[in-house]
Each structure stands twice: as structure tokens, then as C-alpha cells.
C-alpha atoms as a PDB file:
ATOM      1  CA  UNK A   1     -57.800  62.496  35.124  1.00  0.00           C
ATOM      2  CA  UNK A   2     -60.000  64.820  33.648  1.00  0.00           C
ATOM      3  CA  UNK A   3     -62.339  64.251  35.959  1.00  0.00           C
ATOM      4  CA  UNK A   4     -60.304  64.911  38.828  1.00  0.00           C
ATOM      5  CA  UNK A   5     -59.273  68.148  37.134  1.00  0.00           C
ATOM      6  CA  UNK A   6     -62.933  69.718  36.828  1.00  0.00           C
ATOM      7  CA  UNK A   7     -63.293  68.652  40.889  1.00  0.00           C
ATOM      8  CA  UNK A   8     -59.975  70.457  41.760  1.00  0.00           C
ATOM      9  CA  UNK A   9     -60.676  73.399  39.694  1.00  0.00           C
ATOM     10  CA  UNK A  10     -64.116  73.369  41.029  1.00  0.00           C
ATOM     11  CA  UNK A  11     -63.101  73.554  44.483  1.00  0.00           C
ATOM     12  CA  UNK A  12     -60.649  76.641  43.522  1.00  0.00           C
ATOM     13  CA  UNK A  13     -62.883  78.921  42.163  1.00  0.00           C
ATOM     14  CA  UNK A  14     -65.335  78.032  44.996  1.00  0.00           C
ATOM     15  CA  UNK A  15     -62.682  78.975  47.677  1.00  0.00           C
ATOM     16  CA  UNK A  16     -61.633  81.845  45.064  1.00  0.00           C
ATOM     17  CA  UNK A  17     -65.229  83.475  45.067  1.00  0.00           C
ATOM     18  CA  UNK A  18     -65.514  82.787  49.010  1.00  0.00           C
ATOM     19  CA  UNK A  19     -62.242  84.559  49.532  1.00  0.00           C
ATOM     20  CA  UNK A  20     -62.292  87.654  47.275  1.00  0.00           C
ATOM     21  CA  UNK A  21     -66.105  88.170  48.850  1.00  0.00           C
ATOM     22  CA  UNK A  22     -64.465  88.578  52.679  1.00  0.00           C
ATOM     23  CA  UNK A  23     -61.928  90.493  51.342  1.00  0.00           C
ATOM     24  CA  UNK A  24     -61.590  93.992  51.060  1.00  0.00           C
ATOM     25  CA  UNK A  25     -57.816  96.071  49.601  1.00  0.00           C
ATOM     26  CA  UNK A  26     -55.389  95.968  52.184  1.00  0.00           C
ATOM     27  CA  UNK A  27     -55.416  99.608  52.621  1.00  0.00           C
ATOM     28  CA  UNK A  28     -58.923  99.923  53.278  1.00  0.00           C
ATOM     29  CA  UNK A  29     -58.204  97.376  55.929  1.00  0.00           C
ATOM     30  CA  UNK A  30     -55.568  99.406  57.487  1.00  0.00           C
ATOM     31  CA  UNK A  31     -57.398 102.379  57.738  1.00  0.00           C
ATOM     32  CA  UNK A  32     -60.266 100.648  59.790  1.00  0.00           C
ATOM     33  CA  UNK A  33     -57.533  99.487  62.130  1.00  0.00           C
ATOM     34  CA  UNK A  34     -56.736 103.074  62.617  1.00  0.00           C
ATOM     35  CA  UNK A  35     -60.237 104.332  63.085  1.00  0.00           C
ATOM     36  CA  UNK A  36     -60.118 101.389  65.674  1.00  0.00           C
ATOM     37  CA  UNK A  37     -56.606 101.872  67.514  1.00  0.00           C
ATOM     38  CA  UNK A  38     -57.275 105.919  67.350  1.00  0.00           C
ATOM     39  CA  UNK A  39     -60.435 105.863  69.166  1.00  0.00           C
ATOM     40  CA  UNK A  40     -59.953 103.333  71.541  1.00  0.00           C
ATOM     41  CA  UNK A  41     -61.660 100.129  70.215  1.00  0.00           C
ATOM     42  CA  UNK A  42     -60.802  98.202  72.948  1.00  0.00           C
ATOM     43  CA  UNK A  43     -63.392  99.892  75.527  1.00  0.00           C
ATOM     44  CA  UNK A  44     -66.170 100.045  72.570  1.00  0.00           C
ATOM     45  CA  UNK A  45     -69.380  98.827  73.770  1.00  0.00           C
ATOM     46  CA  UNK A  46     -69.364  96.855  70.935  1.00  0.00           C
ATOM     47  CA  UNK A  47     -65.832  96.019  69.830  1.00  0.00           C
ATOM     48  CA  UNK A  48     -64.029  94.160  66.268  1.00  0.00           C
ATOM     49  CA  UNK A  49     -62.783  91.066  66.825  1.00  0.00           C
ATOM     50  CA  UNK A  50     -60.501  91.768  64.131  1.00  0.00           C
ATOM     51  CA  UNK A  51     -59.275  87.893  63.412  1.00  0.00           C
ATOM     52  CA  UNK A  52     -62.776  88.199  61.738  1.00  0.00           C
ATOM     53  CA  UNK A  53     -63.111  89.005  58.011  1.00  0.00           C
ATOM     54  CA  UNK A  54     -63.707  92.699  57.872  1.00  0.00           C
ATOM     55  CA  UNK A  55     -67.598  92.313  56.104  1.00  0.00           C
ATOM     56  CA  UNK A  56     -68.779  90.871  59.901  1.00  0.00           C
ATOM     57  CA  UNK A  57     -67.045  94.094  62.240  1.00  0.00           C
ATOM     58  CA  UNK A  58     -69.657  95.603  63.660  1.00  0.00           C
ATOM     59  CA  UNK A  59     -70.882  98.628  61.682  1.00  0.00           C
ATOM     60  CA  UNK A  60     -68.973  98.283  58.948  1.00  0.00           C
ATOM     61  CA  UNK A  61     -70.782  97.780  55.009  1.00  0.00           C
ATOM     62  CA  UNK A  62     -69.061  96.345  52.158  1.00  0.00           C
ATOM     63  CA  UNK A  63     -70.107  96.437  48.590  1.00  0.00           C
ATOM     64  CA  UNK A  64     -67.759  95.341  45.962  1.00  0.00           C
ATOM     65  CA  UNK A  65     -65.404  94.601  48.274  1.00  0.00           C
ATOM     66  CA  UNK A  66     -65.356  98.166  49.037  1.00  0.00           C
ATOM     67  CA  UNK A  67     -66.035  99.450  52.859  1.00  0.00           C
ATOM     68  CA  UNK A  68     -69.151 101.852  51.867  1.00  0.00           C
ATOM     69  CA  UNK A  69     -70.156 102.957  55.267  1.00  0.00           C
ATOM     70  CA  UNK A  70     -69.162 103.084  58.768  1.00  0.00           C
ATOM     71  CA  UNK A  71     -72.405 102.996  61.520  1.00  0.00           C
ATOM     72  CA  UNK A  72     -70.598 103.201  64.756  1.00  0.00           C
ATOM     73  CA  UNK A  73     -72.745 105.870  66.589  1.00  0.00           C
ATOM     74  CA  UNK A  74     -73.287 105.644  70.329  1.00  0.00           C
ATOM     75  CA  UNK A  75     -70.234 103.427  70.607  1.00  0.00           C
ATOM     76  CA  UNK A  76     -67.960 104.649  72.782  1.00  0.00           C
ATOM     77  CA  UNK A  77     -65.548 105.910  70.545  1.00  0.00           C
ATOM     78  CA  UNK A  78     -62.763 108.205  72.427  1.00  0.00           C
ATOM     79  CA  UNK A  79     -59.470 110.115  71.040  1.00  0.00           C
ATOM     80  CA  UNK A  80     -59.338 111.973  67.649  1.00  0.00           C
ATOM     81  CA  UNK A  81     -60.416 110.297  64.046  1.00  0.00           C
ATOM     82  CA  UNK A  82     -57.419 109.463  62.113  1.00  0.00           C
ATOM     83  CA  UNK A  83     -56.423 110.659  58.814  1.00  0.00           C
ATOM     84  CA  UNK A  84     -55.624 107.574  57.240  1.00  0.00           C
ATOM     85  CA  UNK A  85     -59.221 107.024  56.934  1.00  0.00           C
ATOM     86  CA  UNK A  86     -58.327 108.631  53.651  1.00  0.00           C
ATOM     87  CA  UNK A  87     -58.127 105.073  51.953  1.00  0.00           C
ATOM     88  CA  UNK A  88     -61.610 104.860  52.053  1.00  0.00           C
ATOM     89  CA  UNK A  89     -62.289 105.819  48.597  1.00  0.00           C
ATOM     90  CA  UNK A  90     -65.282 104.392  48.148  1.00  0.00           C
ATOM     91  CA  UNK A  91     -66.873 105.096  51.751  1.00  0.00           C
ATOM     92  CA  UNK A  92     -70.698 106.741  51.079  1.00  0.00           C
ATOM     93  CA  UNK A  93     -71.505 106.782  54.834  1.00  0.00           C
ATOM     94  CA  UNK A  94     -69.777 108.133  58.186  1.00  0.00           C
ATOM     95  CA  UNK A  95     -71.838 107.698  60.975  1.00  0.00           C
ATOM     96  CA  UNK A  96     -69.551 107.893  64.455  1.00  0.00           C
ATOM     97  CA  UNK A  97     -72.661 110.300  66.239  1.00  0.00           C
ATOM     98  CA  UNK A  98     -73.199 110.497  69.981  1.00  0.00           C
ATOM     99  CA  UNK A  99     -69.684 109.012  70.802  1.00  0.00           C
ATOM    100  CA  UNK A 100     -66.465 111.339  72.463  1.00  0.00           C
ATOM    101  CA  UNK A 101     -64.275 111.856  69.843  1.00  0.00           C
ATOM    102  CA  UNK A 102     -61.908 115.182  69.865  1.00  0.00           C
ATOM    103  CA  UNK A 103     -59.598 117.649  67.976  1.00  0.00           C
ATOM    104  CA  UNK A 104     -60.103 118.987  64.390  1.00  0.00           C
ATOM    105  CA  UNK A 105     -61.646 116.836  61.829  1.00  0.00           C
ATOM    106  CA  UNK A 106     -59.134 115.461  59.490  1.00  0.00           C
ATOM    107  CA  UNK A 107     -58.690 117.463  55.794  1.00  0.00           C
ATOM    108  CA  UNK A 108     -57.623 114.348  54.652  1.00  0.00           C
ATOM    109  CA  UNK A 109     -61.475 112.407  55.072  1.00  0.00           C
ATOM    110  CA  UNK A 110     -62.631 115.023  52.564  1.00  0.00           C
ATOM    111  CA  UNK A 111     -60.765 113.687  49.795  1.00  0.00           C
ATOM    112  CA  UNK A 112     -63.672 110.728  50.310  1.00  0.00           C
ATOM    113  CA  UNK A 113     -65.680 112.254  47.003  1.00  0.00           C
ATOM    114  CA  UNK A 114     -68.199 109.040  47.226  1.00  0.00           C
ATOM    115  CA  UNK A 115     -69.464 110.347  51.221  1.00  0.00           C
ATOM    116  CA  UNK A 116     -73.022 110.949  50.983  1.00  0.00           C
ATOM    117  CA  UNK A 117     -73.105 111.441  54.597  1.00  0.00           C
ATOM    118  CA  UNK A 118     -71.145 113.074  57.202  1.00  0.00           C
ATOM    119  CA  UNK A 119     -73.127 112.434  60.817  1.00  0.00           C
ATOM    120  CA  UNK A 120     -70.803 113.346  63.766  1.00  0.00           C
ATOM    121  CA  UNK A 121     -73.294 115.045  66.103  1.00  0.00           C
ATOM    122  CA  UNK A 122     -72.554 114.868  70.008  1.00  0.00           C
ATOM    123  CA  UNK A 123     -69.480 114.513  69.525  1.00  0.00           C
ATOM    124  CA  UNK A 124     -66.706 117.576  70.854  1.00  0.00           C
ATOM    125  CA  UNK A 125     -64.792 118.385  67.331  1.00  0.00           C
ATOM    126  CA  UNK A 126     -63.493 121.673  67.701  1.00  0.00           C
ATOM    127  CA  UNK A 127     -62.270 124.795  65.474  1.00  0.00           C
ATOM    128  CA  UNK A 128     -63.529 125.816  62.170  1.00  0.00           C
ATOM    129  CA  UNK A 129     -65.605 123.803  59.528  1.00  0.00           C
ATOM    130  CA  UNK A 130     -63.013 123.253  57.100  1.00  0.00           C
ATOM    131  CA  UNK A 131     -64.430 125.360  53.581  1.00  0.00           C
ATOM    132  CA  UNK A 132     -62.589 121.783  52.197  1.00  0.00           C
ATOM    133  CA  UNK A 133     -66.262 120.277  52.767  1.00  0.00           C
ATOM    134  CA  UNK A 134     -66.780 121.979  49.197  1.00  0.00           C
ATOM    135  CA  UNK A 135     -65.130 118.881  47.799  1.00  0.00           C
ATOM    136  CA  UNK A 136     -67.854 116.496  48.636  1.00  0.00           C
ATOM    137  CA  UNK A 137     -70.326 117.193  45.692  1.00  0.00           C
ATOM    138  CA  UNK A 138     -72.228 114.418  46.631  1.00  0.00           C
ATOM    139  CA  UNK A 139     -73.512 114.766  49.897  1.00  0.00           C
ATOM    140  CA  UNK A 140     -76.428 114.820  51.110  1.00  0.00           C
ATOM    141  CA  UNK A 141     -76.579 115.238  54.811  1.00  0.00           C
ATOM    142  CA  UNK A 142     -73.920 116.920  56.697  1.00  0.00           C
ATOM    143  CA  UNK A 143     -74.896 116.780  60.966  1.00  0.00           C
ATOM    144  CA  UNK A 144     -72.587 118.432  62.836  1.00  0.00           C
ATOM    145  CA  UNK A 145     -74.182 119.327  65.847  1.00  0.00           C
ATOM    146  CA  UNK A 146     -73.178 119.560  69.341  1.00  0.00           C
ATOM    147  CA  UNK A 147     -69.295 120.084  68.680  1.00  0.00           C
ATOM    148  CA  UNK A 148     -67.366 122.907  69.616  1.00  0.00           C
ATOM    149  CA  UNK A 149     -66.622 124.525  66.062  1.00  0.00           C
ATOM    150  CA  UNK A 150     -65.841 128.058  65.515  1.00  0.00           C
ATOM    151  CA  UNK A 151     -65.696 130.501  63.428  1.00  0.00           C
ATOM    152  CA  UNK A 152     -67.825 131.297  60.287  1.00  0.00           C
ATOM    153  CA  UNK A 153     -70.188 128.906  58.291  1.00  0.00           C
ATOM    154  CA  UNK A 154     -68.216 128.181  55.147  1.00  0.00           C
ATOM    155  CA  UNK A 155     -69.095 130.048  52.209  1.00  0.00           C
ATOM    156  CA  UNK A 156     -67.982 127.115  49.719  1.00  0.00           C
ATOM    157  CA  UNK A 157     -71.000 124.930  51.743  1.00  0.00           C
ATOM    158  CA  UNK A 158     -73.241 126.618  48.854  1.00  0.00           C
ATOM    159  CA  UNK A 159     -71.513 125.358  46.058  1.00  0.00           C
ATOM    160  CA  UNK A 160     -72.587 121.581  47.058  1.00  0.00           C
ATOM    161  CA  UNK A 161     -75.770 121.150  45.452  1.00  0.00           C
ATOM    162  CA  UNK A 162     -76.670 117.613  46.839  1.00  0.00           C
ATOM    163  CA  UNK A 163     -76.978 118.856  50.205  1.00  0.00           C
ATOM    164  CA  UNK A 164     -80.963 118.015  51.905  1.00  0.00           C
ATOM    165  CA  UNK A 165     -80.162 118.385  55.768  1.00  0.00           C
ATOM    166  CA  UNK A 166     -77.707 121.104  56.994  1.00  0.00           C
ATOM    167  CA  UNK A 167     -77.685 120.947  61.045  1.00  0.00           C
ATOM    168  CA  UNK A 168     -75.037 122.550  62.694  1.00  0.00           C
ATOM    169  CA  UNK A 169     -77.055 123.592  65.896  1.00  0.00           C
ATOM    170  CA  UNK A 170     -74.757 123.510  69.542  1.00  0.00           C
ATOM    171  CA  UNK A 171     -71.413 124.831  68.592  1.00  0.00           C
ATOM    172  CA  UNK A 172     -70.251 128.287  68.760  1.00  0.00           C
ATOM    173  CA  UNK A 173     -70.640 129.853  64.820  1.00  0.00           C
ATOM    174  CA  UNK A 174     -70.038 133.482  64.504  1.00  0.00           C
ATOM    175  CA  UNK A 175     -71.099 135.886  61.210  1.00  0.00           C
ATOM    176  CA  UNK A 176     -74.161 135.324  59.225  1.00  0.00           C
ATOM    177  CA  UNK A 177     -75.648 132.497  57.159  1.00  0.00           C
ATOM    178  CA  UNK A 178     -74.027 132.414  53.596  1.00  0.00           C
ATOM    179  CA  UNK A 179     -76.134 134.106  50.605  1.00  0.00           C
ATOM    180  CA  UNK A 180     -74.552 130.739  48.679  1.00  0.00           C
ATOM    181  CA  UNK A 181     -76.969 128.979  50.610  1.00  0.00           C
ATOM    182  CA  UNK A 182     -79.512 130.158  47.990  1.00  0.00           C
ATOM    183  CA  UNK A 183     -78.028 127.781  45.750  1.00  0.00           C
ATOM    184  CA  UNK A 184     -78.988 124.981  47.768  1.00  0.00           C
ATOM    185  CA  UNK A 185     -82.241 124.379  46.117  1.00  0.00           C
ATOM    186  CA  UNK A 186     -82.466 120.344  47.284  1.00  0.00           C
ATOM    187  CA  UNK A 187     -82.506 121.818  51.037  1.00  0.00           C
ATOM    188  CA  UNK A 188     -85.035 120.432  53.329  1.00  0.00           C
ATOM    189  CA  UNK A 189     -83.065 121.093  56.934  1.00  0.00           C
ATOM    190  CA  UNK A 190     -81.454 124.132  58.220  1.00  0.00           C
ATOM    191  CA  UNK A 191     -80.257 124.031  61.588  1.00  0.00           C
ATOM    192  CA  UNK A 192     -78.075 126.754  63.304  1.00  0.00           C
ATOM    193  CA  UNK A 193     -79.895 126.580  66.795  1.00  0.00           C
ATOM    194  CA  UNK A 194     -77.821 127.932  69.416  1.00  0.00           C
ATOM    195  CA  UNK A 195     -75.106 129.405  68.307  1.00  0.00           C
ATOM    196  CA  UNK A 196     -73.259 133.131  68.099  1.00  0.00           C
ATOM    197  CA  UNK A 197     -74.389 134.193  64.687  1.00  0.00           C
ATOM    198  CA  UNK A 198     -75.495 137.500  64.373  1.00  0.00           C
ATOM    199  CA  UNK A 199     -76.795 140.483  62.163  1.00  0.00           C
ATOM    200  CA  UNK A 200     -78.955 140.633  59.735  1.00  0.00           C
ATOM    201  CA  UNK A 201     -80.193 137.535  57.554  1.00  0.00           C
ATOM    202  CA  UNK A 202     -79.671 138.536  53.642  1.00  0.00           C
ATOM    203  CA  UNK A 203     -80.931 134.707  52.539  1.00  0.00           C
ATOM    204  CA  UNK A 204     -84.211 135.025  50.841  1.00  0.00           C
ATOM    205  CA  UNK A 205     -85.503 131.985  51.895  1.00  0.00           C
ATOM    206  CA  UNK A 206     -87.298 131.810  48.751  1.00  0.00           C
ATOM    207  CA  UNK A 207     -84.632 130.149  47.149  1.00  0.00           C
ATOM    208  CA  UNK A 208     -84.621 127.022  49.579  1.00  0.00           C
ATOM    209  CA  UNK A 209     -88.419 125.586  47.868  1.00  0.00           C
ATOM    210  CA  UNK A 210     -88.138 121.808  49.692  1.00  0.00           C
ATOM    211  CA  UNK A 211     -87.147 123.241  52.971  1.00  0.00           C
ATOM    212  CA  UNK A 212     -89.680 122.001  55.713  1.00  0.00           C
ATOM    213  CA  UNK A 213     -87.626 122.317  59.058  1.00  0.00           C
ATOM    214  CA  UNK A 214     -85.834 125.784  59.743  1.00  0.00           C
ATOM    215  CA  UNK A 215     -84.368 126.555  63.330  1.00  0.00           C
ATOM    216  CA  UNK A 216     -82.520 129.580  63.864  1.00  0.00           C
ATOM    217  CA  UNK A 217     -83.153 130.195  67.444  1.00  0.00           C
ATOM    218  CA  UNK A 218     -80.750 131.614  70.392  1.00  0.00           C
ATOM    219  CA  UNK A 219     -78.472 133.349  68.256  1.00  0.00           C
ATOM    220  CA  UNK A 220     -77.806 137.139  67.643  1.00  0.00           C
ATOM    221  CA  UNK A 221     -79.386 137.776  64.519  1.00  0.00           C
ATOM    222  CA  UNK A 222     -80.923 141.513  63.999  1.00  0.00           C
ATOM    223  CA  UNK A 223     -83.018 143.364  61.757  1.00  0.00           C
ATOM    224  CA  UNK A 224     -86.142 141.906  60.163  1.00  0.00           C
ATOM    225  CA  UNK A 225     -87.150 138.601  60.023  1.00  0.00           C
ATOM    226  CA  UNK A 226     -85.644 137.291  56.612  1.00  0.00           C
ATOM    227  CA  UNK A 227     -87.652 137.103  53.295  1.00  0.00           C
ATOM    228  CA  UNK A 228     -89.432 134.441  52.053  1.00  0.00           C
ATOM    229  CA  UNK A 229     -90.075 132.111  55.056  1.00  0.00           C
ATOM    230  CA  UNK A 230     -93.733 132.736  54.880  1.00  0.00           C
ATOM    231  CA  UNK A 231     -93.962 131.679  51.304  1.00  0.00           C
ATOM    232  CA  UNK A 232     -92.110 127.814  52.021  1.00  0.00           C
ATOM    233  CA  UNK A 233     -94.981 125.243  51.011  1.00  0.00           C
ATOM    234  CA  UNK A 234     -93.371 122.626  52.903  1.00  0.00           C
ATOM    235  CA  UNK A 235     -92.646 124.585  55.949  1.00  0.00           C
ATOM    236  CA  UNK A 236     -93.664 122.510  58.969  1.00  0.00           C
ATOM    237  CA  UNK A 237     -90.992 123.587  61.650  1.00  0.00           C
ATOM    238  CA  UNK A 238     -90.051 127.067  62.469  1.00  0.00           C
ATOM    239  CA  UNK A 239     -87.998 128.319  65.432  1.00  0.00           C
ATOM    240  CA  UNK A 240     -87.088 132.040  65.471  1.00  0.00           C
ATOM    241  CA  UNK A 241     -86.821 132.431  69.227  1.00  0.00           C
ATOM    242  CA  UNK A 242     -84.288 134.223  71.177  1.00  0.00           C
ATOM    243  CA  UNK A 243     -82.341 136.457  68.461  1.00  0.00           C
ATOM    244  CA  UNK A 244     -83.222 140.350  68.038  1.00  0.00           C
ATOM    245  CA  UNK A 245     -85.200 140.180  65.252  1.00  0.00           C
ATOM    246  CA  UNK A 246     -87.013 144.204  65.370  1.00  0.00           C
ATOM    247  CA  UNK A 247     -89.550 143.617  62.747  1.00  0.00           C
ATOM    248  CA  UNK A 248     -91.805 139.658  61.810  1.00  0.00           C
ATOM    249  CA  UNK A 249     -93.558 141.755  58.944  1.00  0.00           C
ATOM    250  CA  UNK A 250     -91.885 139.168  56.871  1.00  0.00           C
ATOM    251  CA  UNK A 251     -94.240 136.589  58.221  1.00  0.00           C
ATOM    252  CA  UNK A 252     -97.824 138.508  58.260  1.00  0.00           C
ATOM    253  CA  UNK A 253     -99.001 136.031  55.488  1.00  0.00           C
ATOM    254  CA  UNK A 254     -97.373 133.032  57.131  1.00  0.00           C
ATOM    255  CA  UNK A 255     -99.945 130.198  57.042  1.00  0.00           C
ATOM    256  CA  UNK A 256     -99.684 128.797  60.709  1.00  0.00           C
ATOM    257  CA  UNK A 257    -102.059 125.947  60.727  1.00  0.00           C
ATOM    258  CA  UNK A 258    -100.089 123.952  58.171  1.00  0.00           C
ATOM    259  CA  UNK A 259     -97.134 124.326  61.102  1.00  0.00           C
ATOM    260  CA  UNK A 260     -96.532 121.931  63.480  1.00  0.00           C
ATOM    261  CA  UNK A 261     -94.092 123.795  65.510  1.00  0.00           C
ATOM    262  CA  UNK A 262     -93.974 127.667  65.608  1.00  0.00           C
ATOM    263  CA  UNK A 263     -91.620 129.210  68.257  1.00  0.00           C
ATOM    264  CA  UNK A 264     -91.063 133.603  67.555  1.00  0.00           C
ATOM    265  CA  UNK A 265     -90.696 136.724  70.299  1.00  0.00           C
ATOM    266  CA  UNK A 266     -93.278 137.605  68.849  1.00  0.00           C
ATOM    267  CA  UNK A 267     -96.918 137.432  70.875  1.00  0.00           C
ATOM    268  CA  UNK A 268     -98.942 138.048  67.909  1.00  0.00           C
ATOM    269  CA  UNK A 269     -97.819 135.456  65.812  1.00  0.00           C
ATOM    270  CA  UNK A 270     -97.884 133.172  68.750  1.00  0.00           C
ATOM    271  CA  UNK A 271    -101.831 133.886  69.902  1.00  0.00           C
ATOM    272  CA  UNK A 272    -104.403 131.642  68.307  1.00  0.00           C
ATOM    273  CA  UNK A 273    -101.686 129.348  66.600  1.00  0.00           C
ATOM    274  CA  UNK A 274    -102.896 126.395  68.374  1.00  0.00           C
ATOM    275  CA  UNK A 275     -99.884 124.506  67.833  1.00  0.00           C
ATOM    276  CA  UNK A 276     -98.615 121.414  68.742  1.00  0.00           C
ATOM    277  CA  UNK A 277     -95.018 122.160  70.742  1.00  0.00           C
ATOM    278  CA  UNK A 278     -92.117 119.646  69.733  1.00  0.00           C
ATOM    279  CA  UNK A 279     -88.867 119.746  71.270  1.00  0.00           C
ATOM    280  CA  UNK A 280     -86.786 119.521  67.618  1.00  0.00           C
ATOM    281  CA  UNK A 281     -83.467 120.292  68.526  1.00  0.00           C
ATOM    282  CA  UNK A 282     -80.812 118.514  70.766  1.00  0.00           C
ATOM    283  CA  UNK A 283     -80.030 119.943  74.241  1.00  0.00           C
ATOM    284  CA  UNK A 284     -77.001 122.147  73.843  1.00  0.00           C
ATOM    285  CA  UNK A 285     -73.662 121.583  76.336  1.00  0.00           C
ATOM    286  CA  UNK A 286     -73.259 124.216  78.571  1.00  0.00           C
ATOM    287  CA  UNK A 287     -71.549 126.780  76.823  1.00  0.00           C
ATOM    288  CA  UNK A 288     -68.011 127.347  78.491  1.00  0.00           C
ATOM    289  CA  UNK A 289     -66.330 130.923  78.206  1.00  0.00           C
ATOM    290  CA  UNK A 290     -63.414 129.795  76.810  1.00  0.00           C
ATOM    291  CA  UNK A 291     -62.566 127.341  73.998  1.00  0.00           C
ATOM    292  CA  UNK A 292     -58.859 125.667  74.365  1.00  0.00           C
ATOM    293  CA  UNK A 293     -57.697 125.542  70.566  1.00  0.00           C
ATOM    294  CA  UNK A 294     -55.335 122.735  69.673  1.00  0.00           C
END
């Protein structure tokens, strides 16, 4: 009997184990479903089959029976991203890049203090960065490019001191870049290609040491070229192109040979560079006159 006692309770804690591995909370569960009913799951290119446990849905990590990241980029994904994603407390990664999803991103999603990183380039999310990003003191890349925000670069995107890559090239950003940005002393990416941000540049770009990519090109930005640039050890990709910069005195000590990419207005910084040219940056919609806010 005893016997037959330790083979029973064997078996249970084998199934027990086998179980609570598949198994993530029901909540979390839920709030996949929604991510998958919301953005059209059914004409993914690759879809859930959702009688599956949730650990083999395609893109989806699990550690601790926690979902800790969602890779679903170039996937189709239509509609608007729902805010009962919310339950993912534990999620460190949200990849849903080059898909066609809509409408404002969710306030809720940045109660999600364990997101490391927030990629949702190509993608047409519309009106302002919410200044709510503040919250995710962890993270360490946040890609937005290619939407259709608006409105100013939020201030409170200083205060988060994780942050490495910054892109938010393609959209439609007015004002200036944030003096909290000096703060962000763990920077290596700053990307604001192509969008409406103008006047003069107050960052001194000495405060940004690890930065090695900068591209601030086709905007409206004025007066001199900003400080510091020339002094960034790691600098290896500079775009200044197409603003209305009056003065690059800023750069007249600017090592160019340790560039690989140096794009200015300005002739004499170009002649004798002997540069390799890289296309860095995405290609930009066409820019429509009028934005449709929801």
C-alpha cells in the first residue's frame, strides 16, 4: 500500500510540475487574448493557436510563469493595442514593430514598471508621447519611430536614467529637445530625424559621454550648432543636415576620421572627410498636411 502511495504521489507532483510550468495567471492570459482579438490575430502571418499552452504562442516568453516579452514585429498586427495589456506586470519586452497598429498608445501599458523595452516603430500611433513614459525607470530602449505623434518631446523622458537608445525619427515633434536630456548619461542613440522641431539646441551634448549615433537632420533647428558634439569619444554617426543651423563653429575640432557617417550644410566640414555614407535612418511616410486626431 505504501508502495502504491509513493507511485500515485509520484505521478502528481510530476503532472503538478508539468502543469504549473505551461501555466501562466489567468489574467496575464486574458490580456494576450486581447492583444490578439484587438489587433486582428486571425489574419497574422503567424497566428496563436490558442488551445495551445500560452509558453508555445508565437512570440510570446515566459519566465516564472510570467509572460516577460512579447516579439510580434512584422506580423500583421491591425486595430489599436488594448489596455488590458495592463496585467502584464512582469512584461520586460514589447516588440509589435513594423506592423499597422493605430490610435493613441494606451496610459494604462505604462503602469508595466518591469518594460525594459518599448519598440513600436513603423507602426501609425498618433498624438502626443504621453510624459506618463516617466514611470518606466527601467527602460532601456524606447523606438518610436515612424508614427504620427505630435506635439513636444516629453520633458519627464529625462528623469529615466536607464534609457541607451532614444529614436523617435518620422513623426511630426514640434519645440526643442529637452535640457533633461542631460541627465541621460547611459545614452548611446538619439534620433529625432525628420521631424518639426525647431530653434535653437540648449543640450550641451557634453553631458551624453556614451552617445555614438546622433541624427538630428530635416528639422527646423536654428542658431549654432549645439555644444559639445565635437568632444563625444564614441561619436561614430552624425547627421546635421537640412535644419538652419547659421554657425558649425561648434564642430571646428571635430575629429572626422574616427566618423563613419558625417552628413552637415556645411561644405567645409564635408571636403576631405573621406567618409563612408550609410543610410542610418528609416525612410520617412510622406508627410500629409493634416493629422486626423482621435
Amino acid at each position: 500500500m505504501r508502495l502504491i502511495n509513493k507511485q500515485v504521489l509520484f505521478v502528481f507532483l510530476c503532472s503538478y510540475c508539468f502543469i504549473s510550468k505551461a501555466q501562466v495567471p489567468e489574467d496575464e492570459k486574458n490580456a494576450l487574448l486581447s492583444l490578439f482579438t484587438a489587433t486582428n490575430g486571425a489574419n497574422w502571418n503567424i497566428q496563436w493557436d490558442i488551445s495551445e499552452p500560452v509558453e508555445n504562442w508565437y512570440g510570446i516568453k515566459i519566465s516564472d510563469h510570467h509572460v516577460v516579452s512579447i516579439a510580434l514585429g512584422r506580423n500583421n498586427l491591425t486595430g489599436c493595442l488594448p489596455k488590458e495589456m495592463a496585467a502584464l506586470k512582469k512584461l520586460e519586452v514589447l516588440d509589435l514593430s513594423l506592423n499597422n497598429l493605430k490610435g493613441n498608445f494606451p496610459i494604462e501599458v505604462l503602469g508595466l514598471i518591469e518594460l525594459k523595452e518599448i519598440s513600436l516603430e513603423m507602426n501609425n500611433l498618433k498624438n502626443k508621447i504621453p510624459s506618463e513614459f516617466s514611470l518606466l525607470q527601467k527602460l532601456e530602449v524606447l523606438s518610436l519611430y515612424n508614427n504620427a505623434f505630435i506635439g513636444p518631446i516629453p520633458e519627464s523622458l529625462g528623469t529615466i536614467k536607464n534609457l541607451k537608445i532614444i529614436n523617435l525619427s518620422g513623426n511630426y515633434l514640434e519645440g526643442t529637445i529637452p535640457l533633461s536630456f542631460e541627465a541621460l548619461n547611459n545614452l548611446e542613440v538619439l534620433g529625432l530625424f525628420g521631424n518639426k522641431l525647431s530653434g535653437v539646441i540648449a543640450l550641451n551634448f557634453d553631458k551624453l559621454p556614451k552617445l555614438y549615433e546622433l541624427t538630428l537632420a530635416y528639422n527646423k533647428f536654428s542658431g549654432p550648432v549645439p555644444k559639445g558634439i565635437e568632444g563625444l569619444g564614441d561619436l561614430k554617426y552624425l547627421q546635421l543636415q537640412g535644419n538652419n543651423f547659421v554657425s558649425f563653429e561648434n564642430l571646428k575640432n571635430l575629429n572626422k576620421e574616427r566618423l563613419i557617417t558625417l552628413n552637415t550644410d556645411s561644405v567645409g566640414l564635408q571636403k576631405g572627410a573621406e567618409l563612408v555614407e550609410l543610410e542610418l535612418v528609416p525612410v520617412l511616410k510622406p508627410i500629409v498636411e493634416e493629422l486626423k486626431l482621435e
